[in-house]
PDB file of N, CA and C in Angstrom:
ATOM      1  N   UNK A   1     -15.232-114.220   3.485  1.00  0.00           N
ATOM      2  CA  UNK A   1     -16.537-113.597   3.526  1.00  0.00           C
ATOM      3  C   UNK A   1     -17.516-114.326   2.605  1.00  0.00           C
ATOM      4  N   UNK A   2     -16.902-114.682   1.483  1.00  0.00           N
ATOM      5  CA  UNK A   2     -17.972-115.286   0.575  1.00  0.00           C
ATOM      6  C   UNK A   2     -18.331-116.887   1.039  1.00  0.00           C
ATOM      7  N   UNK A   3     -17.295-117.635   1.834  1.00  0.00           N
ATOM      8  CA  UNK A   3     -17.916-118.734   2.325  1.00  0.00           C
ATOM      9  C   UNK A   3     -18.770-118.829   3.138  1.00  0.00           C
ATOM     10  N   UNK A   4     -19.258-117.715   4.084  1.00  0.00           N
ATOM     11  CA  UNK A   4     -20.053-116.964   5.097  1.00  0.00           C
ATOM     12  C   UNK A   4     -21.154-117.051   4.424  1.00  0.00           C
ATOM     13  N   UNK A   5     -21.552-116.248   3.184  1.00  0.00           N
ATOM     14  CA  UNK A   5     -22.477-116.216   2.561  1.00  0.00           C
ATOM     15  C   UNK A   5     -22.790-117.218   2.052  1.00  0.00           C
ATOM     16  N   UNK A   6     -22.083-118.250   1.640  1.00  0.00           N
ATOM     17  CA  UNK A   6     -22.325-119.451   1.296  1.00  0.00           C
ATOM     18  C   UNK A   6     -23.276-120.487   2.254  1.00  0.00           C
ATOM     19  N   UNK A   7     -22.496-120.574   3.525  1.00  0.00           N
ATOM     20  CA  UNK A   7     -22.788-121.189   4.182  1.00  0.00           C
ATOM     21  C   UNK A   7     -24.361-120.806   4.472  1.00  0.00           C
ATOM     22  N   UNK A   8     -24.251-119.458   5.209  1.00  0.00           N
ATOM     23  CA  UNK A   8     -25.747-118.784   5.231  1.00  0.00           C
ATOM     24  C   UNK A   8     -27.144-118.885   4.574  1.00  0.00           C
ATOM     25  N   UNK A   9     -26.722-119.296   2.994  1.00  0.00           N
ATOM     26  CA  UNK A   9     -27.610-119.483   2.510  1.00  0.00           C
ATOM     27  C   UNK A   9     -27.777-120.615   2.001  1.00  0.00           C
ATOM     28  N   UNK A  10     -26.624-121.675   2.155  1.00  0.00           N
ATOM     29  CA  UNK A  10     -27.043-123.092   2.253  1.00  0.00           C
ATOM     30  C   UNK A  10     -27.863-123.546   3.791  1.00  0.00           C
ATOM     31  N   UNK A  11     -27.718-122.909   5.239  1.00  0.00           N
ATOM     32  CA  UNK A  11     -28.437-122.894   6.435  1.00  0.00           C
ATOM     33  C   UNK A  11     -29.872-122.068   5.665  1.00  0.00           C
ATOM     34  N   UNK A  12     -29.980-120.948   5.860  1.00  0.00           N
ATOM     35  CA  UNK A  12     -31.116-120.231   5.288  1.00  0.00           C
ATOM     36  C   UNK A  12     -31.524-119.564   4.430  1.00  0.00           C
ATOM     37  N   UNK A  13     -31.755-120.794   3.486  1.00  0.00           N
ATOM     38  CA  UNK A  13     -32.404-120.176   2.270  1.00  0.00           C
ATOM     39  C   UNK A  13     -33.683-119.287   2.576  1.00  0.00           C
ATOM     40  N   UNK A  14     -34.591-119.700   2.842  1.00  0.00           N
ATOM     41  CA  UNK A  14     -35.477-118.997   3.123  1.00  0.00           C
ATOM     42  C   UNK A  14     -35.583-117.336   3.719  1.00  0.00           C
ATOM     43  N   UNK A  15     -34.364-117.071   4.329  1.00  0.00           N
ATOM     44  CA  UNK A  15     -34.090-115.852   5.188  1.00  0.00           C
ATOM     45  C   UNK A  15     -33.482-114.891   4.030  1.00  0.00           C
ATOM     46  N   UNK A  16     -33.019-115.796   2.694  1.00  0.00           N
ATOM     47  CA  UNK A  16     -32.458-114.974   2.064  1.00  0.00           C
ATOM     48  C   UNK A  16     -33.222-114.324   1.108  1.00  0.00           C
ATOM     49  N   UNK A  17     -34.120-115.375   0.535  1.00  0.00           N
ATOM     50  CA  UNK A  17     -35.267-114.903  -0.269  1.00  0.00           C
ATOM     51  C   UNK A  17     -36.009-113.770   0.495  1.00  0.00           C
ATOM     52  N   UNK A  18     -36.485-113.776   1.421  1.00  0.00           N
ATOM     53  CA  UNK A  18     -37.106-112.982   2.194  1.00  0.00           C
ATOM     54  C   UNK A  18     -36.597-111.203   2.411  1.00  0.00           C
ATOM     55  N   UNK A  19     -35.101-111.341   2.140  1.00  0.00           N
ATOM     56  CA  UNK A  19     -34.271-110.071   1.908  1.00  0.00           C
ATOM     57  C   UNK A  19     -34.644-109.550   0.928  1.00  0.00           C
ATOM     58  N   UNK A  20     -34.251-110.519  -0.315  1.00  0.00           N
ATOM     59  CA  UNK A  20     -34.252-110.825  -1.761  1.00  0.00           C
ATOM     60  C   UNK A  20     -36.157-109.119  -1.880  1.00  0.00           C
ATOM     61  N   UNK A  21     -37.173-110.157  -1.626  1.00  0.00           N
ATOM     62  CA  UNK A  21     -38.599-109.934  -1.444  1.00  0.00           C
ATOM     63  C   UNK A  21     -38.496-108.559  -0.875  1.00  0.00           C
ATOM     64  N   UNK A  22     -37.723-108.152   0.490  1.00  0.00           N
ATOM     65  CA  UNK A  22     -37.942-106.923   0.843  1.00  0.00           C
ATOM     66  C   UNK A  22     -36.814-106.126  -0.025  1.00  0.00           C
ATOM     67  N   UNK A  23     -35.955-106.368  -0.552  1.00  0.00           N
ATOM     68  CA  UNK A  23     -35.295-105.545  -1.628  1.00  0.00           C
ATOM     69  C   UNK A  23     -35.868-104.594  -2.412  1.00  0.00           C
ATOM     70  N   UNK A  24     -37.014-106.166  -3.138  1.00  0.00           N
ATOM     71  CA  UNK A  24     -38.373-105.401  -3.723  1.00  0.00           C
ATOM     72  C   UNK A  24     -39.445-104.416  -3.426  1.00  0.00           C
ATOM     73  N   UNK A  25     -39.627-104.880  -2.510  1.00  0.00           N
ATOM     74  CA  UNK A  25     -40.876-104.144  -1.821  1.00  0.00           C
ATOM     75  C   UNK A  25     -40.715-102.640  -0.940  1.00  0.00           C
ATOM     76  N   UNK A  26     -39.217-102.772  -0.754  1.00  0.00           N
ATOM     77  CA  UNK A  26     -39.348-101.042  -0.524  1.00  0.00           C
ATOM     78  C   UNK A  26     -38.906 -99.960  -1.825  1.00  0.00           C
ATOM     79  N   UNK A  27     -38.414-100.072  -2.636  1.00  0.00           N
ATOM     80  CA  UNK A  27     -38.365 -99.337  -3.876  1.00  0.00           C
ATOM     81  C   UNK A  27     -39.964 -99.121  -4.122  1.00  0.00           C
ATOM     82  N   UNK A  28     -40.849-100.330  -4.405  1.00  0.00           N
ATOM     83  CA  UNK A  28     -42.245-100.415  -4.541  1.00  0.00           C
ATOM     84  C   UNK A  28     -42.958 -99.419  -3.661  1.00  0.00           C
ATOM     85  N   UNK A  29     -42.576 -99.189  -2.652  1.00  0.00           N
ATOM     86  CA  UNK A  29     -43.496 -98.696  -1.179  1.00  0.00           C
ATOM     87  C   UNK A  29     -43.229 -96.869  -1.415  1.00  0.00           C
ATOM     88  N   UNK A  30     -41.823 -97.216  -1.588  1.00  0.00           N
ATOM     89  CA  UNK A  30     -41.218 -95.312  -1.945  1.00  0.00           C
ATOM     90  C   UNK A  30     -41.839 -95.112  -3.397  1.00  0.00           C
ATOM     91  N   UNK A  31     -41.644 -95.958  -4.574  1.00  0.00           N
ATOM     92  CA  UNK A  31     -42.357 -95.203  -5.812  1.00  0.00           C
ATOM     93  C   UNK A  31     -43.584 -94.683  -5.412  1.00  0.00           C
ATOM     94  N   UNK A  32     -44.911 -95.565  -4.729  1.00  0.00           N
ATOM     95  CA  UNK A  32     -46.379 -95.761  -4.804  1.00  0.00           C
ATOM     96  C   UNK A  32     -46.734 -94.103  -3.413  1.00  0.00           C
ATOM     97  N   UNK A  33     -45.776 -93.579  -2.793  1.00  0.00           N
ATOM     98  CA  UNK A  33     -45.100 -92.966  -1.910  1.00  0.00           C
ATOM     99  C   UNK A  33     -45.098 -92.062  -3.000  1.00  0.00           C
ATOM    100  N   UNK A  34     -44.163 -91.711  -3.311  1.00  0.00           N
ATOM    101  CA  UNK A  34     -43.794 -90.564  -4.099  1.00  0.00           C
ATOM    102  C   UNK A  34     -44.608 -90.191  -5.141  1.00  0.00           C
ATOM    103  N   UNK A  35     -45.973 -91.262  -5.808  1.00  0.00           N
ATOM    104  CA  UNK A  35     -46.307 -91.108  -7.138  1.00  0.00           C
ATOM    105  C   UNK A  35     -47.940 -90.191  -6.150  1.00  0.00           C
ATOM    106  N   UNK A  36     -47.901 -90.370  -4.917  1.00  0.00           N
ATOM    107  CA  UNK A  36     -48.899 -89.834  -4.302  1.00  0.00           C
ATOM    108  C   UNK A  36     -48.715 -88.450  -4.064  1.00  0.00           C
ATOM    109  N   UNK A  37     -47.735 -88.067  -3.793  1.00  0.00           N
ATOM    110  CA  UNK A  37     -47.201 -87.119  -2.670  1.00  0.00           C
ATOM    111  C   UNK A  37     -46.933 -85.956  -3.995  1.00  0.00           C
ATOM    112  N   UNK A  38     -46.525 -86.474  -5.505  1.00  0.00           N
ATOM    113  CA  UNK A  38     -46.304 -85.590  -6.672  1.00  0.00           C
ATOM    114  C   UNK A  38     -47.931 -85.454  -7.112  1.00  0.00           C
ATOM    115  N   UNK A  39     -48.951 -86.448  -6.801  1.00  0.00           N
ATOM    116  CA  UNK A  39     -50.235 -85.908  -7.339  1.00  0.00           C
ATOM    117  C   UNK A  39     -50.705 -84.673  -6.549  1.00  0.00           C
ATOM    118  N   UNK A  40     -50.845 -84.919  -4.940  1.00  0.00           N
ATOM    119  CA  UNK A  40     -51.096 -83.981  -3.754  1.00  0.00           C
ATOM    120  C   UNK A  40     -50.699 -82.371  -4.278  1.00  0.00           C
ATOM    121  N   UNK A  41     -49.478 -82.585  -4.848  1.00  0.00           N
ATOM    122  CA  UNK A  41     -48.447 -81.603  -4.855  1.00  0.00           C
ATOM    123  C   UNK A  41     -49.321 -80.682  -5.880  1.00  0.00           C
ATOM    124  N   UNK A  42     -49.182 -81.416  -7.137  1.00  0.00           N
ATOM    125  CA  UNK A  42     -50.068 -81.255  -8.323  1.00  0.00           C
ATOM    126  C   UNK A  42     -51.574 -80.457  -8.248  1.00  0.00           C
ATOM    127  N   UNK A  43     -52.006 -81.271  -7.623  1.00  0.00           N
ATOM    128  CA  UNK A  43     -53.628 -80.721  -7.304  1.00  0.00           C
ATOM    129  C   UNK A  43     -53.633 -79.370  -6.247  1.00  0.00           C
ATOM    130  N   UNK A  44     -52.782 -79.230  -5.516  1.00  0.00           N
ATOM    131  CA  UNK A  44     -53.072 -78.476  -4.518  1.00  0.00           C
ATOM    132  C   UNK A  44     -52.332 -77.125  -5.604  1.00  0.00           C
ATOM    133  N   UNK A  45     -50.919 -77.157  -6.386  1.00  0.00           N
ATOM    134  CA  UNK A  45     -50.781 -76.331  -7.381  1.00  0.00           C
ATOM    135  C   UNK A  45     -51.611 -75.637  -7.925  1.00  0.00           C
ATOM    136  N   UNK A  46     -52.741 -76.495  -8.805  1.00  0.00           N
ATOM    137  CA  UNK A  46     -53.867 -76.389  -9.496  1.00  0.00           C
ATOM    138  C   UNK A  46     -55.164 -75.746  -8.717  1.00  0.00           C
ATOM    139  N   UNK A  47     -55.201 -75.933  -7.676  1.00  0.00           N
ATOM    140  CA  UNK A  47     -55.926 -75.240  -6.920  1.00  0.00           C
ATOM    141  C   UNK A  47     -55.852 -73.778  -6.406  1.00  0.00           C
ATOM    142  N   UNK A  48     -54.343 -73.478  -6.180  1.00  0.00           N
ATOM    143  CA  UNK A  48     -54.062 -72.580  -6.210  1.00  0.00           C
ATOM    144  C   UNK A  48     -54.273 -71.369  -7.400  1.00  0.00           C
ATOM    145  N   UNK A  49     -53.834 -72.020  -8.349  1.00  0.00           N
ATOM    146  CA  UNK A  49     -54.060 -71.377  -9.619  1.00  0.00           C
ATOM    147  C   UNK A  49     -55.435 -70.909 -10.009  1.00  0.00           C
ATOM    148  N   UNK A  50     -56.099 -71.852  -9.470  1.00  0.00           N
ATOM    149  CA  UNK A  50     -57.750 -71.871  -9.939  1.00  0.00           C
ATOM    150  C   UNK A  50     -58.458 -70.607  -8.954  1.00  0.00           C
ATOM    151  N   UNK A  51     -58.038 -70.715  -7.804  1.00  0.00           N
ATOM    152  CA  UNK A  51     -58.574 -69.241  -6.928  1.00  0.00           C
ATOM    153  C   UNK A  51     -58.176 -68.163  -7.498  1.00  0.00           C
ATOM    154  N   UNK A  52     -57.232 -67.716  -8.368  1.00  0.00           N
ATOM    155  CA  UNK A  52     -57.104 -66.724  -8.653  1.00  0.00           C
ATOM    156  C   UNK A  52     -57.385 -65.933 -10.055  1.00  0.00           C
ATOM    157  N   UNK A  53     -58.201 -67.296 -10.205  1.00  0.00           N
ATOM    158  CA  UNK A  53     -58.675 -66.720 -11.882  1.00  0.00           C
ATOM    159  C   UNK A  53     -60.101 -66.340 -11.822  1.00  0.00           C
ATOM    160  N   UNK A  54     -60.453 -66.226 -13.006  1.00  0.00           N
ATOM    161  CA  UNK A  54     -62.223 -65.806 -12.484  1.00  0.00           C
ATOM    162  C   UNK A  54     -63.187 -66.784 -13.175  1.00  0.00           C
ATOM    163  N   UNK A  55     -64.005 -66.580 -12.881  1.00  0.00           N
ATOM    164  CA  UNK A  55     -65.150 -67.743 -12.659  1.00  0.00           C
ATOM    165  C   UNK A  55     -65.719 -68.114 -14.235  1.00  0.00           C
ATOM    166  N   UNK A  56     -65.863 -66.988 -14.947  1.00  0.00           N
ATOM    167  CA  UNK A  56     -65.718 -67.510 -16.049  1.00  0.00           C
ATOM    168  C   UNK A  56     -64.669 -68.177 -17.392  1.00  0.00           C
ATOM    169  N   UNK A  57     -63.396 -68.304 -16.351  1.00  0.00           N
ATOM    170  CA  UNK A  57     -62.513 -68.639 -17.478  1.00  0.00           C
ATOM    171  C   UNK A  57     -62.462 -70.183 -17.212  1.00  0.00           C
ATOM    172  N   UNK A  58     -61.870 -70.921 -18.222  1.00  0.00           N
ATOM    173  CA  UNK A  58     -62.158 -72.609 -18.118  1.00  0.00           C
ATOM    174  C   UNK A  58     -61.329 -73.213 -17.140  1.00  0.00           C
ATOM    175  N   UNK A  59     -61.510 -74.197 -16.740  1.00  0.00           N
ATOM    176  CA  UNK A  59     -60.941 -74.833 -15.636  1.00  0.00           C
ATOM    177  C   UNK A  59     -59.643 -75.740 -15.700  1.00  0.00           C
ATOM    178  N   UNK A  60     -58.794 -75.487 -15.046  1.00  0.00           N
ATOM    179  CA  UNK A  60     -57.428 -75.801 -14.870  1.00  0.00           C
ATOM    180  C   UNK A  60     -57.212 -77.388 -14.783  1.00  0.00           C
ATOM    181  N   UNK A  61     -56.779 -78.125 -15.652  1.00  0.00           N
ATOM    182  CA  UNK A  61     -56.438 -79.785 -15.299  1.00  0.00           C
ATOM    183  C   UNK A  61     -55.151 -79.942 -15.191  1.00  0.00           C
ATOM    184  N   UNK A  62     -54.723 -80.903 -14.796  1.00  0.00           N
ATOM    185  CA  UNK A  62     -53.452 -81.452 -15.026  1.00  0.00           C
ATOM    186  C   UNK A  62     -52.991 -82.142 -16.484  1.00  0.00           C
ATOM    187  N   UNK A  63     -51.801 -81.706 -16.655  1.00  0.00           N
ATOM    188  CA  UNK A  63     -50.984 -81.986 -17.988  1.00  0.00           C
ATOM    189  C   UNK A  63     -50.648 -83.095 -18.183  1.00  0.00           C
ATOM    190  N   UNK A  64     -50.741 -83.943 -19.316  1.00  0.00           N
ATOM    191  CA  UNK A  64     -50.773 -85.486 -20.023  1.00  0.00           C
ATOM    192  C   UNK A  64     -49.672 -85.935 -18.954  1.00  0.00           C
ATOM    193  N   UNK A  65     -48.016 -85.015 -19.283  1.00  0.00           N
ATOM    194  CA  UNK A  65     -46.875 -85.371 -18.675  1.00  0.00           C
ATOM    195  C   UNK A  65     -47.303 -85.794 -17.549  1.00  0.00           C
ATOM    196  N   UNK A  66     -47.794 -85.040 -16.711  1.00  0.00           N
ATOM    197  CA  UNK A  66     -47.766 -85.438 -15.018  1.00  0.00           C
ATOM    198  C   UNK A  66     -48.761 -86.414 -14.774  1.00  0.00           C
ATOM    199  N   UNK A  67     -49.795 -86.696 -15.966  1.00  0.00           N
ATOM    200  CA  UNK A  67     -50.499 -87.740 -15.524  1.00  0.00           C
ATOM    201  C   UNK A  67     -49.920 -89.662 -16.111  1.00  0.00           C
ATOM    202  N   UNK A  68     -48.905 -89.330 -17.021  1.00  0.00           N
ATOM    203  CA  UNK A  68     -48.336 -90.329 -17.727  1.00  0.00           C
ATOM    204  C   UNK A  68     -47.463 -90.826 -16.441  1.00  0.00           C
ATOM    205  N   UNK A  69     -46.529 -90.056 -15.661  1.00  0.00           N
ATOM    206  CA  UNK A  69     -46.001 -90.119 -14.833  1.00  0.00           C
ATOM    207  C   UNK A  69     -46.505 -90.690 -13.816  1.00  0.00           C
ATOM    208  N   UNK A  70     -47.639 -89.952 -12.912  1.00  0.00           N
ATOM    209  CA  UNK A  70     -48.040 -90.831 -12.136  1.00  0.00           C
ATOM    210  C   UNK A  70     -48.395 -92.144 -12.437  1.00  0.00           C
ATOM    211  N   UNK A  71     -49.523 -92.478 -13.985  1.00  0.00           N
ATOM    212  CA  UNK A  71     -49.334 -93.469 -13.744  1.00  0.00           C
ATOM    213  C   UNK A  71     -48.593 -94.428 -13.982  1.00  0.00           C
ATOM    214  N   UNK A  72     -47.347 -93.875 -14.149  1.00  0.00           N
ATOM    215  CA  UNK A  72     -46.295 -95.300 -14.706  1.00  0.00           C
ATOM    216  C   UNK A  72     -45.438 -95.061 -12.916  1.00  0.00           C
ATOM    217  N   UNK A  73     -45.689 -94.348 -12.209  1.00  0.00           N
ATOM    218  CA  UNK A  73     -45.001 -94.508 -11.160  1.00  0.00           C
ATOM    219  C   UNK A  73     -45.874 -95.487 -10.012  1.00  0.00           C
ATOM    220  N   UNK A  74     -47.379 -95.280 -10.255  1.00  0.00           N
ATOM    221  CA  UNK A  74     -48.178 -96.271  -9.502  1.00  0.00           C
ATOM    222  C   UNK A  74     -47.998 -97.823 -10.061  1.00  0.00           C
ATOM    223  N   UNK A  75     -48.102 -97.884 -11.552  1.00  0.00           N
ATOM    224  CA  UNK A  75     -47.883 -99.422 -11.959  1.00  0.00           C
ATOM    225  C   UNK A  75     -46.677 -99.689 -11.681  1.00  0.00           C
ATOM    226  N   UNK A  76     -45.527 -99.232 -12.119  1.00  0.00           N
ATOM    227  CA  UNK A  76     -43.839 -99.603 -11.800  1.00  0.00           C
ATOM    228  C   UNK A  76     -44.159-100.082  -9.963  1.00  0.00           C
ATOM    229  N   UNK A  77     -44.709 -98.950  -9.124  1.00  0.00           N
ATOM    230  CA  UNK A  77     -44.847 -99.558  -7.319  1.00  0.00           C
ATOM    231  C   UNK A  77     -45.388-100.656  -7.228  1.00  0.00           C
ATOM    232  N   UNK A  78     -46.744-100.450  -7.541  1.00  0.00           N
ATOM    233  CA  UNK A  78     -47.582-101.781  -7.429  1.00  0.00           C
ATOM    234  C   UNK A  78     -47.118-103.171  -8.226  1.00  0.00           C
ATOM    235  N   UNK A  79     -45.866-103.199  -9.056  1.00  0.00           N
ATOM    236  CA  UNK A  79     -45.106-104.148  -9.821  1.00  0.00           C
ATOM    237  C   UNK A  79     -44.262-104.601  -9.108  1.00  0.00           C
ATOM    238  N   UNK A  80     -43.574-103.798  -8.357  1.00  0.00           N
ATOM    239  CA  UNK A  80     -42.671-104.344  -7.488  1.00  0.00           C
ATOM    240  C   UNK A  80     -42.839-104.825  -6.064  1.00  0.00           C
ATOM    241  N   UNK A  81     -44.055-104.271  -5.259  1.00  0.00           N
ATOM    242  CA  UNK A  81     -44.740-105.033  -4.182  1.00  0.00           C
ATOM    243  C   UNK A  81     -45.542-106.226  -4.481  1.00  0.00           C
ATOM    244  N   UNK A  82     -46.083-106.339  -6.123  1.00  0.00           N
ATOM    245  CA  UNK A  82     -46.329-107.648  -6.277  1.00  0.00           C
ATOM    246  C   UNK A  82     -45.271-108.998  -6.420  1.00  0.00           C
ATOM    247  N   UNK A  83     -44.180-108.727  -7.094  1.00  0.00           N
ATOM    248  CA  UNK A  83     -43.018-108.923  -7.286  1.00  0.00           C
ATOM    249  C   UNK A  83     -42.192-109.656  -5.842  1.00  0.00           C
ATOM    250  N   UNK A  84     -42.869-108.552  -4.687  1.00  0.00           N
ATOM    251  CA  UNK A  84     -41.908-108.784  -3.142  1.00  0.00           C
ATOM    252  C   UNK A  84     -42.640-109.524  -3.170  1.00  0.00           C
ATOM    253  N   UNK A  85     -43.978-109.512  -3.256  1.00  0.00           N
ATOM    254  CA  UNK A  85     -45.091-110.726  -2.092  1.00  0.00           C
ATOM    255  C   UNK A  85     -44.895-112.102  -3.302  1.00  0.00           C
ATOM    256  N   UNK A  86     -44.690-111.987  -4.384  1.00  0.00           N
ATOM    257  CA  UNK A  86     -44.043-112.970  -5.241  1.00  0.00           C
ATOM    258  C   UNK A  86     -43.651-113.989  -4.409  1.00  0.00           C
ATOM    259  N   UNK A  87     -42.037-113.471  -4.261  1.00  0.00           N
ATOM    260  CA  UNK A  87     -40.648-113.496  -4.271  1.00  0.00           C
ATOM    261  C   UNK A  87     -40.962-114.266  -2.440  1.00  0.00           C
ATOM    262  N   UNK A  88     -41.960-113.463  -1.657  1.00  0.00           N
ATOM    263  CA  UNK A  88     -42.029-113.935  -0.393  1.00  0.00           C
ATOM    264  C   UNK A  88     -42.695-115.316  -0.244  1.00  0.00           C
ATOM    265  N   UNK A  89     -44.087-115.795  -1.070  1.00  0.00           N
ATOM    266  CA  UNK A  89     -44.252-116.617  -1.095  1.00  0.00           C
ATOM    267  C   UNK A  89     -43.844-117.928  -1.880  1.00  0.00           C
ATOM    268  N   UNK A  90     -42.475-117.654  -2.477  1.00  0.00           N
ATOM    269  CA  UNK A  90     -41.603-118.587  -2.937  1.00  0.00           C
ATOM    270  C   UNK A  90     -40.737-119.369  -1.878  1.00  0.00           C
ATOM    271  N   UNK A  91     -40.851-118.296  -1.065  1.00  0.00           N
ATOM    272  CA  UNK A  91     -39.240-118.440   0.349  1.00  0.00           C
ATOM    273  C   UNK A  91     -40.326-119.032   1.053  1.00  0.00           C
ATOM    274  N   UNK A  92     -41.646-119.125   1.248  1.00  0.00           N
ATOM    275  CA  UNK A  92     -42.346-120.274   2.330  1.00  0.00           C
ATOM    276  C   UNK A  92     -42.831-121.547   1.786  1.00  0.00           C
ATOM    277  N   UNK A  93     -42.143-121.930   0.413  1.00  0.00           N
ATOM    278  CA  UNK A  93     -42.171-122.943  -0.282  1.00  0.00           C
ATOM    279  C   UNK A  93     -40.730-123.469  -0.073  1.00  0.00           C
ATOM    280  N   UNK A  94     -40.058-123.032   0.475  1.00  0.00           N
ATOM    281  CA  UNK A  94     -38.224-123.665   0.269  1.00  0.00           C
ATOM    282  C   UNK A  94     -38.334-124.526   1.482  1.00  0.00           C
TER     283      UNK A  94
END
């Protein structure tokens, strides 16, 4: 099996990098994915909350935590789709 792989990627390097690149880029696609879908979640929470209070009491934000989070879950995505398109335009240099 491992001479298979050998061979494979002495024939196509390029095909392998290109794996290599999408390895990256879907972890990237699901974080930037998920760091959306927990803000949505978030705000629409907060909204909820906010109809049921009254008009003069102060207004509901989101908490440091959930905003530290998102954004280390948008930079970590957008790190690793830069990372794929990296990694991709290395493999059209081989």
């Amino acid at each position: 099996m491992s001479l298979h792989l050998m061979t494979l990627f002495t024939t196509h390097p390029a095909k392998l990098i290109n794996l290599l690149a999408l390895l990256f880029a879907c972890p990237g696609g699901w974080l930037l994915h998920a760091a959306r879908r927990r803000e949505l979640r978030a705000i629409a929470s907060l909204q909820a909350q906010s109809q049921s209070r009254r008009v003069d009491e102060p207004m509901l934000l989101l908490d440091g935590a959930t905003l530290r989070m998102n954004r280390f879950f948008y930079a970590f995505g957008f790190a690793c789709l830069g990372l794929a398109l990296l990694v991709s335009w290395i493999s059209t240099r081989v």
